[in-house]
Protein backbone atom coordinates (compact mmCIF):
# COMPACT_ATOMS: atom_id res chain seq x y z
CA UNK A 1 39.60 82.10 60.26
CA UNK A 2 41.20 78.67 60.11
CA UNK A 3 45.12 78.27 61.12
CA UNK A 4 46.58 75.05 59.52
CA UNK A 5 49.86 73.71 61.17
CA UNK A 6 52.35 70.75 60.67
CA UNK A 7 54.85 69.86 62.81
CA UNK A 8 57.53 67.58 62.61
CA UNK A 9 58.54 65.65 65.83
CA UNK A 10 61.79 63.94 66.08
CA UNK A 11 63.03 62.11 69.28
CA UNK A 12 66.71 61.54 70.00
CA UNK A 13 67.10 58.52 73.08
CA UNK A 14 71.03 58.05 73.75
CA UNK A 15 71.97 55.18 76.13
CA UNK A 16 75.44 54.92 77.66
CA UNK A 17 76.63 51.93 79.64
CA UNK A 18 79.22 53.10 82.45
CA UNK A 19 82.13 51.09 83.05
CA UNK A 20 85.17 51.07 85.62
CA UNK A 21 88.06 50.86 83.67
CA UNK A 22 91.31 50.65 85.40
CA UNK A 23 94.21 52.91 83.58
CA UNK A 24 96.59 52.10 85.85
CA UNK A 25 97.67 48.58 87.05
CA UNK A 26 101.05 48.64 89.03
CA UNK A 27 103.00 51.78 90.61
CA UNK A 28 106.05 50.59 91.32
CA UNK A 29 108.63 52.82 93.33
CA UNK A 30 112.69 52.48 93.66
CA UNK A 31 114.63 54.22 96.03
CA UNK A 32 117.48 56.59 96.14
CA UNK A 33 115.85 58.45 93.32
CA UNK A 34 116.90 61.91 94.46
CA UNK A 35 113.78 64.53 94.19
CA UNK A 36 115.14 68.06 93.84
CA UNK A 37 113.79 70.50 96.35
CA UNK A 38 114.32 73.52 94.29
CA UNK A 39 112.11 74.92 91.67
CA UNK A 40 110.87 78.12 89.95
CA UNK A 41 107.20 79.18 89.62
CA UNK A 42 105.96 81.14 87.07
CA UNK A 43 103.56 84.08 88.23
CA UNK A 44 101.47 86.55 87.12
CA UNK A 45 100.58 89.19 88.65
CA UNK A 46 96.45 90.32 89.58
CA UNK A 47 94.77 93.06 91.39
CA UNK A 48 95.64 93.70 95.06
CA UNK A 49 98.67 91.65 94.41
CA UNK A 50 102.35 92.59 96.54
CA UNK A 51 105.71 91.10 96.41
CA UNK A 52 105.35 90.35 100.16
CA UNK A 53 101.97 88.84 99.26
CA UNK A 54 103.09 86.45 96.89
CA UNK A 55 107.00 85.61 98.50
CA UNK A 56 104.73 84.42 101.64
CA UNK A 57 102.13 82.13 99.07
CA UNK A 58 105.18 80.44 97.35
CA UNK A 59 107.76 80.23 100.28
CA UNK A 60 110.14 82.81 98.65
CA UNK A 61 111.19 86.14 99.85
CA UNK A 62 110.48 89.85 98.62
CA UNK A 63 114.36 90.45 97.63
CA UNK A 64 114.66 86.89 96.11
CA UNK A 65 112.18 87.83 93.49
CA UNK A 66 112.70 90.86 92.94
CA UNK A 67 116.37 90.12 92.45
CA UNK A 68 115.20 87.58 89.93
CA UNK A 69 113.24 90.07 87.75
CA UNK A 70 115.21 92.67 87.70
CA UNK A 71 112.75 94.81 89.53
CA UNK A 72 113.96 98.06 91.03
CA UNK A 73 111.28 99.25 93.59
CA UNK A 74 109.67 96.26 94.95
CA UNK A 75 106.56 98.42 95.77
CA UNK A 76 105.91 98.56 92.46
CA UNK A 77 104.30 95.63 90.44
CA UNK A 78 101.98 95.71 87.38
CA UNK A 79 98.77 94.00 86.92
CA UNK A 80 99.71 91.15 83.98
CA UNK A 81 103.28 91.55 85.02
CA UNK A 82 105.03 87.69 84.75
CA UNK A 83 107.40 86.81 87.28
CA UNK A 84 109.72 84.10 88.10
CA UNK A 85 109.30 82.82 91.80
CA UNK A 86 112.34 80.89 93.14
CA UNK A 87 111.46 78.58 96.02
CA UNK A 88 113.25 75.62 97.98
CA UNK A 89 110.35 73.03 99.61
CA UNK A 90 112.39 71.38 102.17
CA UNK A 91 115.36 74.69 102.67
CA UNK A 92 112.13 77.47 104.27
CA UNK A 93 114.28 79.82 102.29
CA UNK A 94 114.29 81.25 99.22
CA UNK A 95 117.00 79.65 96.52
CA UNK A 96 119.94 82.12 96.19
CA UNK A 97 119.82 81.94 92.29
CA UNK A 98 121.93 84.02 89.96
CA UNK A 99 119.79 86.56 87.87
């Protein structure tokens, strides 16, 4: 029995050169720009989640969001479920927004 066999062998080399390149020259930064310390988070809910659970991650509160979403028994949460998560970084409070 004789086996006959070609085979083709093709060699790819790719050489890179790495170089620094600087994006960013110059920050400058003014003052009295006024950051605002309020904003809203969007969330959505996953497995094992709670209100409580996620008020305490995003320095809200329990009643703030679910005053905010319109939800009725704060117990009761859905996997998937988006939420809006009012939160103040410099108050420790919750924002007192207007649903």
């Amino acid at each position: 029995m004789e086996v006959t066999a070609k085979i083709d062998l093709e060699i790819n080399i790719n050489s890179y050169n790495l170089e620094k390149v600087n994006v960013i020259d110059n920050i400058e930064e003014t003052e009295g720009e006024e950051e605002h310390p309020y904003s809203m988070v969007i969330y959505f809910v996953k497995p094992g989640d709670t209100l409580w659970k996620i008020a305490k991650k995003y320095k809200s509160t329990v009643d703030d969001i679910a005053r905010i979403n319109n939800i009725e028994n704060p117990d009761k949460i859905d996997v998937g479920m988006q939420l809006f998560i009012p939160k103040c970084s410099i108050c420790g409070t919750a924002v007192r927004a207007q649903a």
